[in-house]
Protein backbone atom coordinates (compact mmCIF):
# COMPACT_ATOMS: atom_id res chain seq x y z
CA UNK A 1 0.54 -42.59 -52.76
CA UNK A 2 0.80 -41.51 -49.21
CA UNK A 3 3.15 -39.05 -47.82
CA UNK A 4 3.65 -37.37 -44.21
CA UNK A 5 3.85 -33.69 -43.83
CA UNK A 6 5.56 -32.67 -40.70
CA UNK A 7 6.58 -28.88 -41.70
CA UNK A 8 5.97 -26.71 -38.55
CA UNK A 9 5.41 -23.29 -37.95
CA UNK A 10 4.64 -20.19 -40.17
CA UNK A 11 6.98 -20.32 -42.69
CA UNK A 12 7.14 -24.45 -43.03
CA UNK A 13 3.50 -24.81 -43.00
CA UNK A 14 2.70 -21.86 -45.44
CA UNK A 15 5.45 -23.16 -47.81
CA UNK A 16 4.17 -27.20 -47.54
CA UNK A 17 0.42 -25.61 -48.31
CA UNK A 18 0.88 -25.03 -51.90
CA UNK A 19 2.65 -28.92 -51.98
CA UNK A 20 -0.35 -30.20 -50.46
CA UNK A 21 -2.57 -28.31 -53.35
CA UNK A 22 0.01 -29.25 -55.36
CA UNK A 23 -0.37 -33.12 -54.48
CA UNK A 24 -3.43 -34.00 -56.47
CA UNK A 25 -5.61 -36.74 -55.49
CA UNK A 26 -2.30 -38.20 -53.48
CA UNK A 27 -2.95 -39.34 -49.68
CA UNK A 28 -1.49 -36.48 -48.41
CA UNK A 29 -1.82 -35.87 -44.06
CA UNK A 30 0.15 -33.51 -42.56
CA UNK A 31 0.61 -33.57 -39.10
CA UNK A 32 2.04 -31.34 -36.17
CA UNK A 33 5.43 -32.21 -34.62
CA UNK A 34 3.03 -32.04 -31.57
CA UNK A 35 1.17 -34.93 -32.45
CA UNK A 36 3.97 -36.65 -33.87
CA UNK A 37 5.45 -36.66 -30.29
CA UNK A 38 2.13 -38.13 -29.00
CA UNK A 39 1.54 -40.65 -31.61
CA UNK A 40 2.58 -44.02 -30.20
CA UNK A 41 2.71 -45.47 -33.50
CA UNK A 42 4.59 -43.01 -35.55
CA UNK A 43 7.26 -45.43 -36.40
CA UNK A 44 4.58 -48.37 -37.82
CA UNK A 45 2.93 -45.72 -39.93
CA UNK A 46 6.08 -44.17 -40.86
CA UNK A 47 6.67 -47.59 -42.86
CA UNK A 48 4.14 -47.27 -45.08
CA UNK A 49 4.41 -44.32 -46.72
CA UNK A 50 6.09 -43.60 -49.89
CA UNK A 51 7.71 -40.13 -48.83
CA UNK A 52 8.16 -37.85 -45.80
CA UNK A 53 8.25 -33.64 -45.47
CA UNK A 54 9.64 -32.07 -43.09
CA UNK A 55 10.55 -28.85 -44.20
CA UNK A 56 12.33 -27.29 -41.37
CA UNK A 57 13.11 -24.11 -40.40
CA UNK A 58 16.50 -23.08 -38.62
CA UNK A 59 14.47 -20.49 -35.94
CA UNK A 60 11.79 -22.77 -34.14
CA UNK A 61 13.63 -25.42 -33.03
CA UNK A 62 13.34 -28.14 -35.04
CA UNK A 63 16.67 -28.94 -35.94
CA UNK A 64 17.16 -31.73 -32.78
CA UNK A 65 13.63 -33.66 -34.61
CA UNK A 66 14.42 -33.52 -37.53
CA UNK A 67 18.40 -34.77 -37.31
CA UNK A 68 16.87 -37.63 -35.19
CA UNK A 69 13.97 -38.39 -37.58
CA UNK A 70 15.61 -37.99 -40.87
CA UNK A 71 18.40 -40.41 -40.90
CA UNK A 72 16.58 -43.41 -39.61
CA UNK A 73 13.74 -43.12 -41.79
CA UNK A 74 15.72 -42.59 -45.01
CA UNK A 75 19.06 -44.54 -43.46
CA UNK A 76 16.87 -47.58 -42.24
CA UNK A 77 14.07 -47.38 -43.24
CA UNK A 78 14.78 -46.70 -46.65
CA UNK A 79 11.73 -44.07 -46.91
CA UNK A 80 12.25 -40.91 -49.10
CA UNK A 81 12.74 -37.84 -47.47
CA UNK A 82 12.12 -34.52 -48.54
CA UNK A 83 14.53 -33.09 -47.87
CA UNK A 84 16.87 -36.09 -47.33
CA UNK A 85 20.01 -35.51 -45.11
CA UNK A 86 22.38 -34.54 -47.91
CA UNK A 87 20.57 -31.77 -48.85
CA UNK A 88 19.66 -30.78 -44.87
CA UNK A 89 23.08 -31.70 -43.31
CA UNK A 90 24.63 -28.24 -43.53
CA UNK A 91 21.85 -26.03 -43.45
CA UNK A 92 21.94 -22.35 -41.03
CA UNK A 93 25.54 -23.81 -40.22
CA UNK A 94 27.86 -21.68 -42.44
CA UNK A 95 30.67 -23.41 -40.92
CA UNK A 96 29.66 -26.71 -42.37
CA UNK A 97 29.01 -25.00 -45.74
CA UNK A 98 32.85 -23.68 -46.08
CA UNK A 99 34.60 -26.92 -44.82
CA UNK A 100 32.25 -29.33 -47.10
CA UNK A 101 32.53 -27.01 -50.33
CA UNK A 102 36.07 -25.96 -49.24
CA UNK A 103 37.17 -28.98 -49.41
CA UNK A 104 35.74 -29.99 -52.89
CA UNK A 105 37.21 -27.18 -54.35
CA UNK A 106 34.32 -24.80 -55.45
CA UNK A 107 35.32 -21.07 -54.67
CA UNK A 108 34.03 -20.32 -51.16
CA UNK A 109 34.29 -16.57 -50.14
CA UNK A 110 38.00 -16.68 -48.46
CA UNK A 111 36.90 -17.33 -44.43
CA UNK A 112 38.79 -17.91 -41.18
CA UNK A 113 37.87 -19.83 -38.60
CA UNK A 114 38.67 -20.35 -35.21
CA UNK A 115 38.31 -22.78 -32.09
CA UNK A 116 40.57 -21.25 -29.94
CA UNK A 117 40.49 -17.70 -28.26
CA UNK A 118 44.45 -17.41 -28.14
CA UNK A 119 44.83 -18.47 -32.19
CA UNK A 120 42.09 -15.88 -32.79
CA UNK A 121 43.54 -13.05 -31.54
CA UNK A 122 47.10 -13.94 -32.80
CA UNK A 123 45.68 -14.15 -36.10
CA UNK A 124 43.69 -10.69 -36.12
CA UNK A 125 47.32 -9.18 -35.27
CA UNK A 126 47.96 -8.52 -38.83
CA UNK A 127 44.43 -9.57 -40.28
CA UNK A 128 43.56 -6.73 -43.19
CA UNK A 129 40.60 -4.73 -42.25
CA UNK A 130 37.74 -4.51 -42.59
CA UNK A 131 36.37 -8.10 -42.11
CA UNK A 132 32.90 -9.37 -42.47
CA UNK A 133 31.60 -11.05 -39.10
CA UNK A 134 28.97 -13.49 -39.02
CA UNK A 135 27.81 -16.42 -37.09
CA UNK A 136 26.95 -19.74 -38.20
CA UNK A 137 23.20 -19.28 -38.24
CA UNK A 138 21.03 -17.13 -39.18
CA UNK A 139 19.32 -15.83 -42.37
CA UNK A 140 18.43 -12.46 -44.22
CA UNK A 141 21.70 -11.05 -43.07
CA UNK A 142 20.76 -10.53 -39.03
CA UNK A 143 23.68 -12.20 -37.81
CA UNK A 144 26.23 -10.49 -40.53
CA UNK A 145 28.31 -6.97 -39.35
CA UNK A 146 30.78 -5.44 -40.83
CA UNK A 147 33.89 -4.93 -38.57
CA UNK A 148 36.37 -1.62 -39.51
CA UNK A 149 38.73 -1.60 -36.44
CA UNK A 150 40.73 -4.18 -34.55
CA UNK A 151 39.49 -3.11 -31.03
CA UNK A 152 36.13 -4.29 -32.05
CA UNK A 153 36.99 -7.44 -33.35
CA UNK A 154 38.73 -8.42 -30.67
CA UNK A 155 35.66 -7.49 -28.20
CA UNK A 156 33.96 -9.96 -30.26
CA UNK A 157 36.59 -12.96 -30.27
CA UNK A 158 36.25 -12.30 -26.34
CA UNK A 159 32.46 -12.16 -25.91
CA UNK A 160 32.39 -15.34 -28.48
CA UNK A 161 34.75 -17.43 -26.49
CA UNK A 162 33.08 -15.86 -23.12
CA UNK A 163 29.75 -15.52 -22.57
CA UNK A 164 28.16 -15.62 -26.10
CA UNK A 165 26.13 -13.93 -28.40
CA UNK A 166 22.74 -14.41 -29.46
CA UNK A 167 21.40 -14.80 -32.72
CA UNK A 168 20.45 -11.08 -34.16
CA UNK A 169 21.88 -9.53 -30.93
CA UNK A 170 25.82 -8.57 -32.17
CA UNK A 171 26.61 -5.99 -29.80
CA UNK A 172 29.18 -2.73 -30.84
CA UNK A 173 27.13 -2.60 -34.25
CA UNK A 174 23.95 -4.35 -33.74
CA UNK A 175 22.05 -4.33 -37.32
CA UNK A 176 18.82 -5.20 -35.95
CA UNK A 177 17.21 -1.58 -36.31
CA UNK A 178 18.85 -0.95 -39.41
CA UNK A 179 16.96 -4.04 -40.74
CA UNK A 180 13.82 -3.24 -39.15
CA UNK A 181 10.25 -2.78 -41.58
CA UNK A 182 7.25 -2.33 -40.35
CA UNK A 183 5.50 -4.77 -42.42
CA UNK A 184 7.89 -7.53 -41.38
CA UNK A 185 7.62 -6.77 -37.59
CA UNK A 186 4.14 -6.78 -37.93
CA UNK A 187 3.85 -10.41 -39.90
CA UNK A 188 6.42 -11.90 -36.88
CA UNK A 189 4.17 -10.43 -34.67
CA UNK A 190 1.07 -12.04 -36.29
CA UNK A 191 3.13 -15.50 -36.75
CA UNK A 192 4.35 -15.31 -32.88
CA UNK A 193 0.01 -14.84 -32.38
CA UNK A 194 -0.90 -17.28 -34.58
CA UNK A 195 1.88 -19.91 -32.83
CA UNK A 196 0.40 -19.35 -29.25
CA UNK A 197 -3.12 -20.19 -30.30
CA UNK A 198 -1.58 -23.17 -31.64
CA UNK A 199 0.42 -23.97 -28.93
CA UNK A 200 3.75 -23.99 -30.61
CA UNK A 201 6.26 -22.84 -28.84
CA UNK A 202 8.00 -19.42 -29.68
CA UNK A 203 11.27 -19.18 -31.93
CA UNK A 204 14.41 -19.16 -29.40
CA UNK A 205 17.28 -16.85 -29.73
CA UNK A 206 20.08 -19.18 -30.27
CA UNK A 207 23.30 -19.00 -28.54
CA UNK A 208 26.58 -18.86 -30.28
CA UNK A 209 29.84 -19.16 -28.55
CA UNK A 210 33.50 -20.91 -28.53
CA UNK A 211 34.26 -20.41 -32.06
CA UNK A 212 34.74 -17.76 -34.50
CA UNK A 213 33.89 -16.88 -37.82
CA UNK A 214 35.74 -14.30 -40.11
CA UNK A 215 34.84 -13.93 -43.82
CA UNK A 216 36.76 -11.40 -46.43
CA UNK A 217 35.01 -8.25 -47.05
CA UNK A 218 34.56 -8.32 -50.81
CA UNK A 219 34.33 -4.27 -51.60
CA UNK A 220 32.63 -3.08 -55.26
CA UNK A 221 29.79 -5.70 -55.00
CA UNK A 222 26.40 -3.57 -55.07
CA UNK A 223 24.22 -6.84 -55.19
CA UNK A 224 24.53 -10.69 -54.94
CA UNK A 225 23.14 -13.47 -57.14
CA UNK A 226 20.95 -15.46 -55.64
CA UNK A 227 20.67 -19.05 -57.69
CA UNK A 228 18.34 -21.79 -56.78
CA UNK A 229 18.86 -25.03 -58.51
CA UNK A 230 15.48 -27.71 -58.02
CA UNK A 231 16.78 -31.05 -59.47
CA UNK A 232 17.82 -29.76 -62.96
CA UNK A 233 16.49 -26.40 -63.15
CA UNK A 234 18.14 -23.24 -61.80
CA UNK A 235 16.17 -20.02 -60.98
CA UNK A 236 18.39 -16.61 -60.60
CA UNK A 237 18.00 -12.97 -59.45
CA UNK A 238 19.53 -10.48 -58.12
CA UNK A 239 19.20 -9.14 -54.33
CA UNK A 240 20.97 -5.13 -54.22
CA UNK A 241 22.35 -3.69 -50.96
CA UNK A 242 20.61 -1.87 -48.37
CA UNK A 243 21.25 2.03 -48.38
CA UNK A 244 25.08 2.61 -46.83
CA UNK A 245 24.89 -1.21 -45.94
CA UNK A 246 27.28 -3.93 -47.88
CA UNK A 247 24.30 -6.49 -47.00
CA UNK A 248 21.98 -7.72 -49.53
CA UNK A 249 20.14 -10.56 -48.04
CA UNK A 250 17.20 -9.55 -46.90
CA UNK A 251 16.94 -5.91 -48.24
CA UNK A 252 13.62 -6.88 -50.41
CA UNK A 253 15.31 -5.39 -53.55
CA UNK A 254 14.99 -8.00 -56.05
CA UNK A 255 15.64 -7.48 -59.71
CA UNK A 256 14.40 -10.77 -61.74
CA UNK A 257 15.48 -9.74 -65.10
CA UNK A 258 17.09 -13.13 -66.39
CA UNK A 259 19.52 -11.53 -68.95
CA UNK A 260 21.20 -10.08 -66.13
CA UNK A 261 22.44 -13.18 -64.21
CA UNK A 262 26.21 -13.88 -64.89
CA UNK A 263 25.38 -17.52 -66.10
CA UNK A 264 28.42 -18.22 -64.44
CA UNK A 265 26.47 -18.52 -61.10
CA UNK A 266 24.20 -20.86 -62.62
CA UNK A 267 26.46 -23.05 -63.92
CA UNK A 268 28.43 -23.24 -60.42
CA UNK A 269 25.24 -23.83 -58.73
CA UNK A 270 24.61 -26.67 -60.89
CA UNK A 271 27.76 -28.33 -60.36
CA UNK A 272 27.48 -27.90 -56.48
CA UNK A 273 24.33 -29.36 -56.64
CA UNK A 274 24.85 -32.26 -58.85
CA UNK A 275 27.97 -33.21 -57.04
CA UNK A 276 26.38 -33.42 -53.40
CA UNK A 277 23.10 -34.91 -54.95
CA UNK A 278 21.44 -32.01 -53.10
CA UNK A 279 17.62 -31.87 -53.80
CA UNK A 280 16.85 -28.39 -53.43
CA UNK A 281 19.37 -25.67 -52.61
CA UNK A 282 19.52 -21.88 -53.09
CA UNK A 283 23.11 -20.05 -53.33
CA UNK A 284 24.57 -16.63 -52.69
CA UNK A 285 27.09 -15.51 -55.07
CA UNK A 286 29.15 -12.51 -55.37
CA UNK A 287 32.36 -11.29 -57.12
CA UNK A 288 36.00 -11.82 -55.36
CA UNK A 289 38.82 -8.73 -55.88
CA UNK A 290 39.69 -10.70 -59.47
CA UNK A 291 35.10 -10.37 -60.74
CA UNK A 292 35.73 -14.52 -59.89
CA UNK A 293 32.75 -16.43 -58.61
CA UNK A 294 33.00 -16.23 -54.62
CA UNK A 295 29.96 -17.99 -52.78
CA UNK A 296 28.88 -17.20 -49.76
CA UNK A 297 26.56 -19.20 -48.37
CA UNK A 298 23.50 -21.72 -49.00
CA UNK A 299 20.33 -22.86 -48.10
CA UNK A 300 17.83 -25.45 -48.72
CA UNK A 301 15.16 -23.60 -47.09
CA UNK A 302 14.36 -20.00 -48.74
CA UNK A 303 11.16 -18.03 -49.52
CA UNK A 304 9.66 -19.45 -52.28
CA UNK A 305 7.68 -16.77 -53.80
CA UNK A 306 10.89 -15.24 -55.38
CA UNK A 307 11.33 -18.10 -56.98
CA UNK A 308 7.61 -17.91 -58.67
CA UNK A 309 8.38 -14.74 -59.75
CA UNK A 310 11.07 -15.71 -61.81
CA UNK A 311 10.13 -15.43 -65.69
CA UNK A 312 12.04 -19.12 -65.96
CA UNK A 313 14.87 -21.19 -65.00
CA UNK A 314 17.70 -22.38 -67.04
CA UNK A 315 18.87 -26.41 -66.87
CA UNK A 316 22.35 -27.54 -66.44
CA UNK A 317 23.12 -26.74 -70.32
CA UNK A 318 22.56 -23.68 -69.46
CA UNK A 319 19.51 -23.67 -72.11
CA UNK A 320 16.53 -21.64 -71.03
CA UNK A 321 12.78 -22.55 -69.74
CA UNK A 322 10.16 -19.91 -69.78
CA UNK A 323 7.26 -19.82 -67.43
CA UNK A 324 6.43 -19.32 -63.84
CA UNK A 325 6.81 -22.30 -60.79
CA UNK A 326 6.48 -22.93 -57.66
CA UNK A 327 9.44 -24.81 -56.12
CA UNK A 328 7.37 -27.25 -54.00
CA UNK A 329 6.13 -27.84 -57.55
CA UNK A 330 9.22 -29.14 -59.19
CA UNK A 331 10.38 -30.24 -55.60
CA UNK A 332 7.25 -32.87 -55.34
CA UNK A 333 7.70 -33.51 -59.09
CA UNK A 334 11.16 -35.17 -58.29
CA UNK A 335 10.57 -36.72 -55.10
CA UNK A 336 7.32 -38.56 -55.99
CA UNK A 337 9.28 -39.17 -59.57
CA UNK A 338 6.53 -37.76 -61.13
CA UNK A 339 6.93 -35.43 -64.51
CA UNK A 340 3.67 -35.57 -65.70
CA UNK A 341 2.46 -33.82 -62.35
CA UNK A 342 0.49 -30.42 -63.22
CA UNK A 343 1.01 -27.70 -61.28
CA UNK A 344 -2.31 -25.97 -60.15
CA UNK A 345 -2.83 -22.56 -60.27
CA UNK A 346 -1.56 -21.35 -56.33
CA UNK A 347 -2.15 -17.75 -54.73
């Protein structure tokens, strides 16, 4: 069995580590995007393998490769990918995310969208306030503010349909202190190290304009529900707020205690999932003014040691599984079509 590893940087190579323990005695090669570039005959070896990772991140510039790579290797090529476009085609772009499940009917947090300055600032007239802003990308809530007065808002309908703002840089209420930990500066400080002596090049700050995004500020909700469904198994905890902060994502305070999960979230991130035949996907959940399921956002690409240190996972009858996994465990286990495959004992 041979498969190609092209996950790059510190989180996608850390993540695709425990796959390649995971892997057994497959042919497993992992290579850099680096030398994939270089390699004249990518496209001949490509052919014979039996599946392809690229597990990309949305903060070190990846997305152009693998939107380029993906489609013709699993389009026409007819190779596996993990993850295949349906499960990558909307990730770090909440936009995507609220047309595509909009449209299908599941109950998206109530957003409004613009592509025009003038309609934007009509709108916000007689928007009710206070409204959650956020831009498309972006993860552990650094591109999220909450915005209490008009004046502001429209400063940032200007700047957004001016010059721009860049990811984790919302000015009039920047978050990014607020959200700062010692521990985590210091591991994106050893990453950013660790990339240079690889000669990867350094995480841009993206650029965001000529659109915005408006999402309902849901008041009363003191955590979300994170759910991540692998193939037919859905793992769920809960992520509280930050101190005086409405933001949970990315706060670190995790409660895994399974008989606390509204199963409700579980069984809407297994429909999501088995509608869009997604192969991995995690989900943020909260409650709309009514305690109905609202969604937020999702992601194919998450940490995945919260997911390890869930007690066990419930399938889509909502019947439960006890015992501890790593995703890239069940994640392999699918893609290689393989449920006999052990999962080693990982640090």
């Amino acid at each position: 069995m041979k498969s190609q590893d092209e996950s790059t940087g510190w989180g996608g190579s850390f993540f695709w580590k425990r796959a390649e323990r995971g892997g057994g005695e497959h042919d497993y090669r992992e290579s850099s995007k680096e030398k994939t570039n270089a390699c004249w005959d990518f496209w001949s070896r490509a052919r014979d393998l039996d599946l392809f990772i690229f597990w990309w991140r949305h903060d070190n510039g990846d997305w152009r490769l693998a939107t380029t790579l993906i489609p013709i290797l699993e389009g026409q090529l007819n190779l596996k990918c993990l993850p295949n476009m349906k499960t990558c085609w909307a990730y770090d772009d909440k936009i995507r995310q609220y047309y595509l499940l909009r449209q299908l009917g599941f109950p998206m947090a109530e957003s409004w969208i613009f592509w025009d300055k003038q309609k934007a600032l009509d709108w916000l007239k007689t928007a009710t306030l206070p409204l959650v802003f956020k831009l498309s990308g972006g993860a552990g809530s650094e591109n999220v503010t909450l915005v209490k007065d008009r004046a502001r808002a429209r400063k940032l309908i200007r700047r957004m349909f001016g010059s721009g703002i860049q990811s984790t840089r919302i000015p009039w209420g920047n978050t990014r202190w607020l959200d700062f930990k010692l521990k985590g500066e210091i591991r994106h400080q050893v990453a950013d190290a660790v990339r240079k002596l690889r000669g990867v090049s350094l995480p841009a700050l993206e650029l965001h304009k000529n659109y915005g995004y408006f999402q309902k500020f849901l008041p009363g909700n003191t955590y979300d529900t994170r759910v991540t469904v692998i193939g037919n198994r859905a793992f769920g905890f809960r992520r509280y707020t930050r101190d005086n902060d409405f933001r949970s994502s990315g706060s670190g305070r995790i409660d895994y205690d399974p008989k606390a999960i509204d199963l409700n979230f579980v069984e809407m991130g297994h429909a999501i999932s088995k509608k869009l035949c997604f192969q991995s996907m995690a989900y943020d959940f909260l409650y709309d003014e009514n305690k109905k399921v609202a969604l937020c956002e999702m992601n194919y690409n998450y940490i995945d040691e919260p997911i390890y240190n869930c007690p066990g996972h419930w399938d889509d009858s909502l019947n439960w599984h006890e015992g501890h996994y790593w995703p890239q465990y069940f994640q392999l286990m699918d893609a290689l079509e393989m449920p006999d495959l052990k999962q080693p004992t990982l640090t």
